[in-house]
C-alpha atoms as a PDB file:
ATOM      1  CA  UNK A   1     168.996  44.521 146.177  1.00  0.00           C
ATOM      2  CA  UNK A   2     169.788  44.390 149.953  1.00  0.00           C
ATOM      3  CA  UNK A   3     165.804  45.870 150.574  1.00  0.00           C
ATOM      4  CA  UNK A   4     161.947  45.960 149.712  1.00  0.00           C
ATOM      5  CA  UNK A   5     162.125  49.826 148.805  1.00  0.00           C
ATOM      6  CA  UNK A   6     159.755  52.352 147.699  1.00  0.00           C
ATOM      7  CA  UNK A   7     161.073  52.505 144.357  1.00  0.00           C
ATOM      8  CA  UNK A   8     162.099  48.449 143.723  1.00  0.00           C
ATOM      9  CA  UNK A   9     159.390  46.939 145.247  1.00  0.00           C
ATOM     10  CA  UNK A  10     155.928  49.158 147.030  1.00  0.00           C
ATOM     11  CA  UNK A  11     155.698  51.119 144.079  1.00  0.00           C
ATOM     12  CA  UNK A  12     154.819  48.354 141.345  1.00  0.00           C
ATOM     13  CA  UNK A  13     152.992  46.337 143.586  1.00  0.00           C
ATOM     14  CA  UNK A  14     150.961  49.023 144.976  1.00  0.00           C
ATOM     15  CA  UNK A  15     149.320  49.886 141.593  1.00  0.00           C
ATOM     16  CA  UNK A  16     149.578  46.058 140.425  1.00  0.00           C
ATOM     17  CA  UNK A  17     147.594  44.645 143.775  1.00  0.00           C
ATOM     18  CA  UNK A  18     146.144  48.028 145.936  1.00  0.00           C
ATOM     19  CA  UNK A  19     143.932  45.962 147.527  1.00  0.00           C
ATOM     20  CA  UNK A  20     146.489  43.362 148.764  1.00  0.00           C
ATOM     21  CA  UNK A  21     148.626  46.389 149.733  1.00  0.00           C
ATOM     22  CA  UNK A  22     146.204  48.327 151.609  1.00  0.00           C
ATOM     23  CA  UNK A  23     145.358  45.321 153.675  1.00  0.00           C
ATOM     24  CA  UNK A  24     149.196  45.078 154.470  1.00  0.00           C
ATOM     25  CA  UNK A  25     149.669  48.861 155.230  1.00  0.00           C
ATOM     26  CA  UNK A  26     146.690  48.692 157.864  1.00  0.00           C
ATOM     27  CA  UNK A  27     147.869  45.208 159.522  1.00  0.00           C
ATOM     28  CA  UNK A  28     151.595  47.364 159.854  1.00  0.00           C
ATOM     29  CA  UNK A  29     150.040  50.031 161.894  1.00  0.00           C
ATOM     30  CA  UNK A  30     148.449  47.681 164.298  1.00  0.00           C
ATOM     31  CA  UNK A  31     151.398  45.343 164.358  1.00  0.00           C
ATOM     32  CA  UNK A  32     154.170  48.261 165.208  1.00  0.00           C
ATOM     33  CA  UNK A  33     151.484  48.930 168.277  1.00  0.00           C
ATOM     34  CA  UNK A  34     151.215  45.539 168.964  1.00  0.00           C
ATOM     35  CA  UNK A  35     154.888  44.760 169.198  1.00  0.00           C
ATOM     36  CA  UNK A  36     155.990  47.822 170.527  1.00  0.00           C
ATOM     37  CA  UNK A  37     157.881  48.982 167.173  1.00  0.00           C
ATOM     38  CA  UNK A  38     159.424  52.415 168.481  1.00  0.00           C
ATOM     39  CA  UNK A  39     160.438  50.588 172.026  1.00  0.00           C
ATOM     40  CA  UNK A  40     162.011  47.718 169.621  1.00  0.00           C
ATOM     41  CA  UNK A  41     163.494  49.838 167.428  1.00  0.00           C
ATOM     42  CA  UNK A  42     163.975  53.146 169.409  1.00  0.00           C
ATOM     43  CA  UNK A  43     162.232  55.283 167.241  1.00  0.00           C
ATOM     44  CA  UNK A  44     160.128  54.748 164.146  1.00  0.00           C
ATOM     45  CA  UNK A  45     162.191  53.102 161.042  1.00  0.00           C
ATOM     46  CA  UNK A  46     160.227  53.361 157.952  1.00  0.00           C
ATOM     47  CA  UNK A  47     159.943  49.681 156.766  1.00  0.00           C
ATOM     48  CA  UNK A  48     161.897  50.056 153.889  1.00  0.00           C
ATOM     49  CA  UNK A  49     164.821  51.259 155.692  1.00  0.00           C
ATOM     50  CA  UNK A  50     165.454  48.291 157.873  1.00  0.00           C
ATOM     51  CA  UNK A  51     167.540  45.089 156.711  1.00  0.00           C
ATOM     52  CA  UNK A  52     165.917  42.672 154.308  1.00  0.00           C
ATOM     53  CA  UNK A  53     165.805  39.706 157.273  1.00  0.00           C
ATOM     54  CA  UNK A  54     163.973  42.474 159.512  1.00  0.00           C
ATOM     55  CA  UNK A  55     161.220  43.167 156.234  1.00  0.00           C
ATOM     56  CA  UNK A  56     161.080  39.635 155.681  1.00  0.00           C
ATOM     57  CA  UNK A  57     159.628  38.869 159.035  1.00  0.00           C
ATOM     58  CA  UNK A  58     157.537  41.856 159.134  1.00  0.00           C
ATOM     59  CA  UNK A  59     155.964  40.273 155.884  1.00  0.00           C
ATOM     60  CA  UNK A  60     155.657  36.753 157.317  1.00  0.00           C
ATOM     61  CA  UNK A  61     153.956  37.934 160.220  1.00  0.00           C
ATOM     62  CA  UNK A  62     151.690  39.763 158.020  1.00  0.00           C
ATOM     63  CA  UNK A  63     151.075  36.741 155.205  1.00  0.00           C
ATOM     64  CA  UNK A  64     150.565  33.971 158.264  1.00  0.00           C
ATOM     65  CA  UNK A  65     147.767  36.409 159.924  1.00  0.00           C
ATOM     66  CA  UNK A  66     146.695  36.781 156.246  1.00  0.00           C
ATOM     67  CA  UNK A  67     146.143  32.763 155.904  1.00  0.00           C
ATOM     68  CA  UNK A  68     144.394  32.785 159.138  1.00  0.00           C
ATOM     69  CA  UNK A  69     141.701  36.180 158.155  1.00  0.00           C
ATOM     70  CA  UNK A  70     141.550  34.607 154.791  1.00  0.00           C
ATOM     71  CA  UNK A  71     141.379  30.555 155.104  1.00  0.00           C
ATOM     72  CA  UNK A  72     140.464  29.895 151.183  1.00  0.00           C
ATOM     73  CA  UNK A  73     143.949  31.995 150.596  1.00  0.00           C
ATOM     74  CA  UNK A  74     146.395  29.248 151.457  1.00  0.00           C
ATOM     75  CA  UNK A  75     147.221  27.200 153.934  1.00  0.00           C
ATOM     76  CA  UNK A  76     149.707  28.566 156.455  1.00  0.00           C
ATOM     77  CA  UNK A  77     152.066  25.537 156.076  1.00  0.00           C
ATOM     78  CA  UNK A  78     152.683  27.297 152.312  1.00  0.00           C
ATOM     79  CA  UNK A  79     153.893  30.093 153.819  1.00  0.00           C
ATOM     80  CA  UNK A  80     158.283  30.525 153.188  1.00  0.00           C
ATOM     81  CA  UNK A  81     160.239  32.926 152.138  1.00  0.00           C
ATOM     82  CA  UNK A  82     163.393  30.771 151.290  1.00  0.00           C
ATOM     83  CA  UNK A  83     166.399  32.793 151.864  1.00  0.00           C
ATOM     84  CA  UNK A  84     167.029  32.762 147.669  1.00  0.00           C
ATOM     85  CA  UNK A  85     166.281  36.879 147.117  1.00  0.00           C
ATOM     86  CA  UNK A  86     164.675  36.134 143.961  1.00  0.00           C
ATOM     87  CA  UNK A  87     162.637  33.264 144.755  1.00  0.00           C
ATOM     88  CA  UNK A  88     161.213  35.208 147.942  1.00  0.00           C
ATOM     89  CA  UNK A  89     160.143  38.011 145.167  1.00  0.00           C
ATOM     90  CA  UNK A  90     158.338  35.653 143.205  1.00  0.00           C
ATOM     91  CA  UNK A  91     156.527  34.378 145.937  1.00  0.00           C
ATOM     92  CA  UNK A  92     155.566  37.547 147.684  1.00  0.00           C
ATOM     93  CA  UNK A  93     154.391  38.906 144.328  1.00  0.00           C
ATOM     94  CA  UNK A  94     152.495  35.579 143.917  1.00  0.00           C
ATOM     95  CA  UNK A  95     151.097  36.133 147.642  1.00  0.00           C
ATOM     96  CA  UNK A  96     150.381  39.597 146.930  1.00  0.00           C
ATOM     97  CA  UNK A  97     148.363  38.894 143.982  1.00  0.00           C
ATOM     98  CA  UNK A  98     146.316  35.961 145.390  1.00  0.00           C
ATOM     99  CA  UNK A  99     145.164  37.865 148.611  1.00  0.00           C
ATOM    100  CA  UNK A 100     144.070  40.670 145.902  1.00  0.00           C
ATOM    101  CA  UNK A 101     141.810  38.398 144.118  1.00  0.00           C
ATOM    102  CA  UNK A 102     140.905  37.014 147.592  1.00  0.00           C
ATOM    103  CA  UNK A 103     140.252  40.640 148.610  1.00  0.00           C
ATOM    104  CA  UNK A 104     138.130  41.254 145.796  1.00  0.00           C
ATOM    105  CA  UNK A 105     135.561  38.534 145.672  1.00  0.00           C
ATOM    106  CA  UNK A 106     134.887  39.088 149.403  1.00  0.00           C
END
């Protein structure tokens, strides 16, 4: 798997956390504003399409601005993806699913 697809990734988690994901998909449209995505990119890539390392940041970006919305979530220092593609899957799943629950009780 060279990407976080629809099909291999979005799908499943969007019906396993929809809260987590929601939150993501709004922070996306205010980041690609924020860093000028269609000047960086010139156009408007779907996500999916891009190369892992590209998605990778995107959801860095997205899980340290989580830590710092959500404090009680994790601390920032926790937040990796290690390079190991199945090892970053666990722990965006794991991330996923904790900002859910964090989602939830708020």
């Amino acid at each position: 798997m060279n990407t976080l697809t629809k099909e291999n990734f979005w799908n499943d988690l969007s019906k396993t956390y929809p809260a987590s994901v929601s939150e993501f998909w709004q922070w996306f449209q205010s980041y690609k504003v924020e860093i000028h995505w269609t000047k960086v990119f010139n156009g408007s890539p779907i996500l999916e399409s891009l190369p892992i390392e590209f998605q990778k940041g995107v959801l860095l970006a997205f899980m340290n601005r989580m830590t710092q919305k959500y404090p009680d979530l994790m601390d920032e220092s926790e937040v990796h993806l290690s390079g190991e593609l199945e090892s970053d899957l666990y722990f965006l799943r794991s991330f996923f699913r904790e900002l859910n629950q964090t989602i939830k009780t708020k």
